[in-house]
Protein backbone atom coordinates (compact mmCIF):
# COMPACT_ATOMS: atom_id res chain seq x y z
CA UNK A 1 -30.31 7.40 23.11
CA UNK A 2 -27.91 7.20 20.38
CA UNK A 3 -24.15 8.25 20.67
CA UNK A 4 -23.02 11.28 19.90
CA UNK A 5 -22.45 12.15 15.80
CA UNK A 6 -19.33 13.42 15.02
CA UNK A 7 -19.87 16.96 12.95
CA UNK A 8 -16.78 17.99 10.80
CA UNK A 9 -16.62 21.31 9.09
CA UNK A 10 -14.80 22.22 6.32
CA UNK A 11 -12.79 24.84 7.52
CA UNK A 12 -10.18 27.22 5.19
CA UNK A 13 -8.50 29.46 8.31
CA UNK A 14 -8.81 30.81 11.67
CA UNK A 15 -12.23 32.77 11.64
CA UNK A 16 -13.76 29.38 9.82
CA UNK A 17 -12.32 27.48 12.73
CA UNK A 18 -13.52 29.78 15.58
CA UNK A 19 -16.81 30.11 13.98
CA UNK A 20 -17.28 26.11 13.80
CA UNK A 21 -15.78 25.47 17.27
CA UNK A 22 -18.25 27.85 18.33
CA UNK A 23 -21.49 26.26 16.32
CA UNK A 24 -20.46 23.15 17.93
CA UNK A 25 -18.55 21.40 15.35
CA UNK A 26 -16.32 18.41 17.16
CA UNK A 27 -14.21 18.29 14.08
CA UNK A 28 -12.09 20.24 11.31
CA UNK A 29 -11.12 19.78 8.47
CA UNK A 30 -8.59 22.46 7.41
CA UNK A 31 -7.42 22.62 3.47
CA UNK A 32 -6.67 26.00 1.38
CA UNK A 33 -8.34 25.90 -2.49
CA UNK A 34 -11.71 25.08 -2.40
CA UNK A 35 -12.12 25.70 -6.28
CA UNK A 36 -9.52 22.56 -6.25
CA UNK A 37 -11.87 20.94 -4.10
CA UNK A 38 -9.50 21.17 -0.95
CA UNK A 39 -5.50 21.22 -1.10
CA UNK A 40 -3.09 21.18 1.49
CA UNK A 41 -3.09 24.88 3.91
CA UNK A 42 0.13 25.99 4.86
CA UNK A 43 2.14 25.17 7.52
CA UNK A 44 1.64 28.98 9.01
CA UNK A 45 -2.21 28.22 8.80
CA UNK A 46 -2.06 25.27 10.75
CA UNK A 47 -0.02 26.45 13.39
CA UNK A 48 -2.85 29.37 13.94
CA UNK A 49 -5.87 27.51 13.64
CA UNK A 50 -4.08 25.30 16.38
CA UNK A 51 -3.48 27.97 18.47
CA UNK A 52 -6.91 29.41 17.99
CA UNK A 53 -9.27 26.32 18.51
CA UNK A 54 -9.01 23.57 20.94
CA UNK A 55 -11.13 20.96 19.03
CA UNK A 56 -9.81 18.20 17.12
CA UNK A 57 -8.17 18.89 13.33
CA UNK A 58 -7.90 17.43 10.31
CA UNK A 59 -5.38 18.60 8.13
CA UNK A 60 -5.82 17.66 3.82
CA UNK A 61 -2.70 16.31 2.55
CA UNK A 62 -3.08 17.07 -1.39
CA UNK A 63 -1.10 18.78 -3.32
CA UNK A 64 -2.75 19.25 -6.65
CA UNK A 65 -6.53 18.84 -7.60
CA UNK A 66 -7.42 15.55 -8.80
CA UNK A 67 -5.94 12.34 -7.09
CA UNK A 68 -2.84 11.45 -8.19
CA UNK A 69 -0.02 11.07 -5.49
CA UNK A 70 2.66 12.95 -7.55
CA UNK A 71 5.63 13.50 -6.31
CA UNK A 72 5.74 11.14 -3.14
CA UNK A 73 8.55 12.57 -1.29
CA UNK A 74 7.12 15.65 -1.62
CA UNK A 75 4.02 14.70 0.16
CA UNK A 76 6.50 13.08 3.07
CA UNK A 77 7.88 16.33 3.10
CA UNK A 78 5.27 18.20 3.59
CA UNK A 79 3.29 16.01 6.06
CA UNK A 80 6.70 16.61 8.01
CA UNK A 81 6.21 20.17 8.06
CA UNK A 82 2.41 20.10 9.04
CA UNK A 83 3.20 17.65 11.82
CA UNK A 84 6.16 20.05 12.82
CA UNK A 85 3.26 23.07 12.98
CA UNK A 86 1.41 21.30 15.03
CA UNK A 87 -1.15 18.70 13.09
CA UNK A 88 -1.60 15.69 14.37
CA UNK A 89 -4.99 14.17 12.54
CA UNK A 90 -4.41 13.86 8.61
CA UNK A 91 -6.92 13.43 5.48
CA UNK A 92 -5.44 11.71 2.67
CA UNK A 93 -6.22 9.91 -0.41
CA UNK A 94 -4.34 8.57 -3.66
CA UNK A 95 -5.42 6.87 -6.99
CA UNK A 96 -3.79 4.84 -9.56
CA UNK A 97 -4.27 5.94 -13.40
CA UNK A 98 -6.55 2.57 -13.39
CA UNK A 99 -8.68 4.34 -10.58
CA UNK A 100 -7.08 1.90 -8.19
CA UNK A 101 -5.66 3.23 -4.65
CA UNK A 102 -2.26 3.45 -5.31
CA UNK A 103 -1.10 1.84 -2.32
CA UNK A 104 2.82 2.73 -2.13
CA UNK A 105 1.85 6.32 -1.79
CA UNK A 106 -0.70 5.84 0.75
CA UNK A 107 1.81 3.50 2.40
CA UNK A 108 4.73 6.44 2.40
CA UNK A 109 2.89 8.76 3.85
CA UNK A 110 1.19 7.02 6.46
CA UNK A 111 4.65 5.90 7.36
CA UNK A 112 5.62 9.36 7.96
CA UNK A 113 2.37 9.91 9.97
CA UNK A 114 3.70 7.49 12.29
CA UNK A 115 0.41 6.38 13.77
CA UNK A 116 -1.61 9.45 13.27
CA UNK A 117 -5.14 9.19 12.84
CA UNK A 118 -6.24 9.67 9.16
CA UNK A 119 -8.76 10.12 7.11
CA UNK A 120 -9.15 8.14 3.41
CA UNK A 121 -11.08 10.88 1.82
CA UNK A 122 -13.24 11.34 -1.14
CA UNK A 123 -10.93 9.63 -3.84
CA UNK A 124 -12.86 6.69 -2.76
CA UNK A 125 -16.23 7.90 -4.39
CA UNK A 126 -13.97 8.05 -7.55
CA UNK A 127 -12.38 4.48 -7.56
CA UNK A 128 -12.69 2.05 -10.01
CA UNK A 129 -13.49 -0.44 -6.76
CA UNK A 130 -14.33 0.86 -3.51
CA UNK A 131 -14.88 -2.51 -1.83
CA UNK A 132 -11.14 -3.78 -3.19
CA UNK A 133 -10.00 -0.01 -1.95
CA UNK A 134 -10.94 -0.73 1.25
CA UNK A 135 -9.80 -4.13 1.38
CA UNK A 136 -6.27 -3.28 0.41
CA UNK A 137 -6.07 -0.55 2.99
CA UNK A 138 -7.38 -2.72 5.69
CA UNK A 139 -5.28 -2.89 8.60
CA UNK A 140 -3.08 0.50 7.48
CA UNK A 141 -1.96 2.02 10.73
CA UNK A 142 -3.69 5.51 11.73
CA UNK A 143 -6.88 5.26 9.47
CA UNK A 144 -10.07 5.40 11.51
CA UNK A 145 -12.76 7.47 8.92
CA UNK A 146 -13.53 7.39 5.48
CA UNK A 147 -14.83 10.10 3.99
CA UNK A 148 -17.19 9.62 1.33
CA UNK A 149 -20.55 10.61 -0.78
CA UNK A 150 -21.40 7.15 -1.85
CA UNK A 151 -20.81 8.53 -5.87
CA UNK A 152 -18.63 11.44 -7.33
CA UNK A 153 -21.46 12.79 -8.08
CA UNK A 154 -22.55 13.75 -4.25
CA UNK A 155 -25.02 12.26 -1.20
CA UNK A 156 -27.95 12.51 -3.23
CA UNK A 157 -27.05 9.61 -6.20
CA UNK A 158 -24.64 7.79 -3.09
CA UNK A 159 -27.32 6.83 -0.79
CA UNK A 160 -27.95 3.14 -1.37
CA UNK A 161 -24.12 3.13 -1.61
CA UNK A 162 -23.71 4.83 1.88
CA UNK A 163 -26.54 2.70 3.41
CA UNK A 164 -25.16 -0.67 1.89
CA UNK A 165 -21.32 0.15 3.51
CA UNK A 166 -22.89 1.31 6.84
CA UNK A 167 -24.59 -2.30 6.99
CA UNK A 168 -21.60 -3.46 6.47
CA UNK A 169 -20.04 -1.88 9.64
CA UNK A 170 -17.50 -4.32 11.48
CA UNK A 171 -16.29 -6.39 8.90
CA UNK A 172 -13.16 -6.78 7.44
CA UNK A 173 -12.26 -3.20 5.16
CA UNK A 174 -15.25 -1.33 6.99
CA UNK A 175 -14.20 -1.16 10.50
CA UNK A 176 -13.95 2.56 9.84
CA UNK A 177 -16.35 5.24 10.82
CA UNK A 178 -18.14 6.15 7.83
CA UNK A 179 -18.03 9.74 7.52
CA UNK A 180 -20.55 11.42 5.11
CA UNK A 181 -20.38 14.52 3.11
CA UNK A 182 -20.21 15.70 -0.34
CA UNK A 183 -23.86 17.39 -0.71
CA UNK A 184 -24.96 16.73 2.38
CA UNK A 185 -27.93 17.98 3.71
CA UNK A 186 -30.01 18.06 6.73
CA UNK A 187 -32.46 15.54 5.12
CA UNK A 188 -30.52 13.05 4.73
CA UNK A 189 -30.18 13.01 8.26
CA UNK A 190 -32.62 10.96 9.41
CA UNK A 191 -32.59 7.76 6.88
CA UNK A 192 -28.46 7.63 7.56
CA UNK A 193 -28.85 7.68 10.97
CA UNK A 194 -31.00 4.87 10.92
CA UNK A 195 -28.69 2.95 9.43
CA UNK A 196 -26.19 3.47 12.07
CA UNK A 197 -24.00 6.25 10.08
CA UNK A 198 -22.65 8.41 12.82
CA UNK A 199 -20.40 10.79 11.08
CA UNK A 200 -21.64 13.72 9.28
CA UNK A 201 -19.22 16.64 7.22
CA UNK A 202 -20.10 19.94 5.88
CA UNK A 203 -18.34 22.43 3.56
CA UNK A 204 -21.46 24.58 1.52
CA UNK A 205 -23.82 23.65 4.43
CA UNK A 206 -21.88 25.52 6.70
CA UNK A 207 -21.97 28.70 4.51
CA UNK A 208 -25.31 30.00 3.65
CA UNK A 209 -24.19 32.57 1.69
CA UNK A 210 -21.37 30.66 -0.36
CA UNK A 211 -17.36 29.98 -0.18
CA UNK A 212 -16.11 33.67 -0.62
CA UNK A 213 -17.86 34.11 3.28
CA UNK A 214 -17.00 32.40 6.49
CA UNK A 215 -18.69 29.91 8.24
CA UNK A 216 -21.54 30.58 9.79
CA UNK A 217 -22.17 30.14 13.56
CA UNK A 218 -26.11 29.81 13.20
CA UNK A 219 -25.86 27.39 10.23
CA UNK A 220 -23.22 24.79 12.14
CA UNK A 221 -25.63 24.95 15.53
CA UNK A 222 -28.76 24.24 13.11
CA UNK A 223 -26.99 21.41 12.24
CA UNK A 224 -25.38 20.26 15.58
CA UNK A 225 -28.96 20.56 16.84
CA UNK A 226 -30.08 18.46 14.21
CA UNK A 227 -27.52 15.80 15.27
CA UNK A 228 -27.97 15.89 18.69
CA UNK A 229 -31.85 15.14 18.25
CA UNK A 230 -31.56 12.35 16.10
């Protein structure tokens, strides 16, 4: 029997939270802006959606769509202020104009997560070199997951991406648990599990009827069923 997949759900608040906790989602991951395709929730937000769910949390440091760091004490700042609320898990992710991880960034911020577990997020599926990505990040303290699609342009056109890194699993630069989403759905199941992909994250999936409703409790248990019987 095969371990356990982790299920992460995009969550943007409290009743998102409750209603993935509920579905059977291990994981959140809380961010504010989905039009910007996730930016960092408030301090205030955190600090509820702790209170109101006892499952582990994610929080998206971004502060602006696209993937430019920006202003990097800024970001120290504020992943300060999240930690002060109450996160302890981060999701992170910064590019160079060249589409290269720009590494001082990461390296600030990680410093100020002071051995918090982290996410490298979807950035990745828009780098100019995801094998030298991951290579240069290799060994950065805190990050256990990357988050990724395979391509920018979602699961679908990733696949032999996703299913070349997951046979890649152990070696130096993809020690990480590979953690797929962007597009994902339910049949895509099967062929990544095979491969040994253990990590599975929905956003859309999760709500049937789009992002201006909640999650849905049937729609995470479909898919924690689905997990569970792989």
């Amino acid at each position: 029997m095969s371990k356990r997949a982790v299920l992460e759900v995009i969550a943007l608040g409290v009743e998102d939270a409750v209603a993935a906790q509920a579905g059977g989602a291990d994981r959140l991951e809380l961010v504010t802006d989905m039009a910007a395709d996730g930016l960092t929730p408030s301090a205030a937000t955190v600090a509820a959606v702790r209170r109101a769910v006892d499952i582990s949390l994610r929080v998206m440091i971004r502060p602006a769509d696209g993937f430019a760091a920006g202003d990097v004490e800024r970001l120290v700042r504020v992943a300060g202020e999240l930690r002060e609320a109450g996160a302890s898990e981060f999701v992170l992710g910064f590019l160079d104009g060249g589409g290269a991880v720009d590494l001082g960034a990461v390296e600030r911020v990680v410093e100020a997560l002071d051995g918090c577990p982290w996410t490298f997020h979807r950035a990745i599926d828009r780098a100019a070199d995801r094998d030298a990505l991951r290579k240069q990040l290799d060994g950065m303290p805190g990050l256990d997951t990357y988050l990724t699609a395979g391509s920018a342009d979602g699961v679908d056109d990733g696949l032999p991406v996703l299913l070349a890194e997951a046979g890649r699993s152990g070696e130096p630069g993809y020690e990480q648990r590979l953690l797929v989403g962007g597009g994902l759905r339910l049949d895509h199941v099967p062929v990544l599990s095979k491969a040994g992909v253990d990590g599975f994250h929905i956003g859309g999936a999760a709500r049937p009827r789009g992002w201006n409703e909640p999650v849905s409790v049937a729609a995470v248990t479909r898919w924690r069923a689905a997990l569970d019987a792989r």
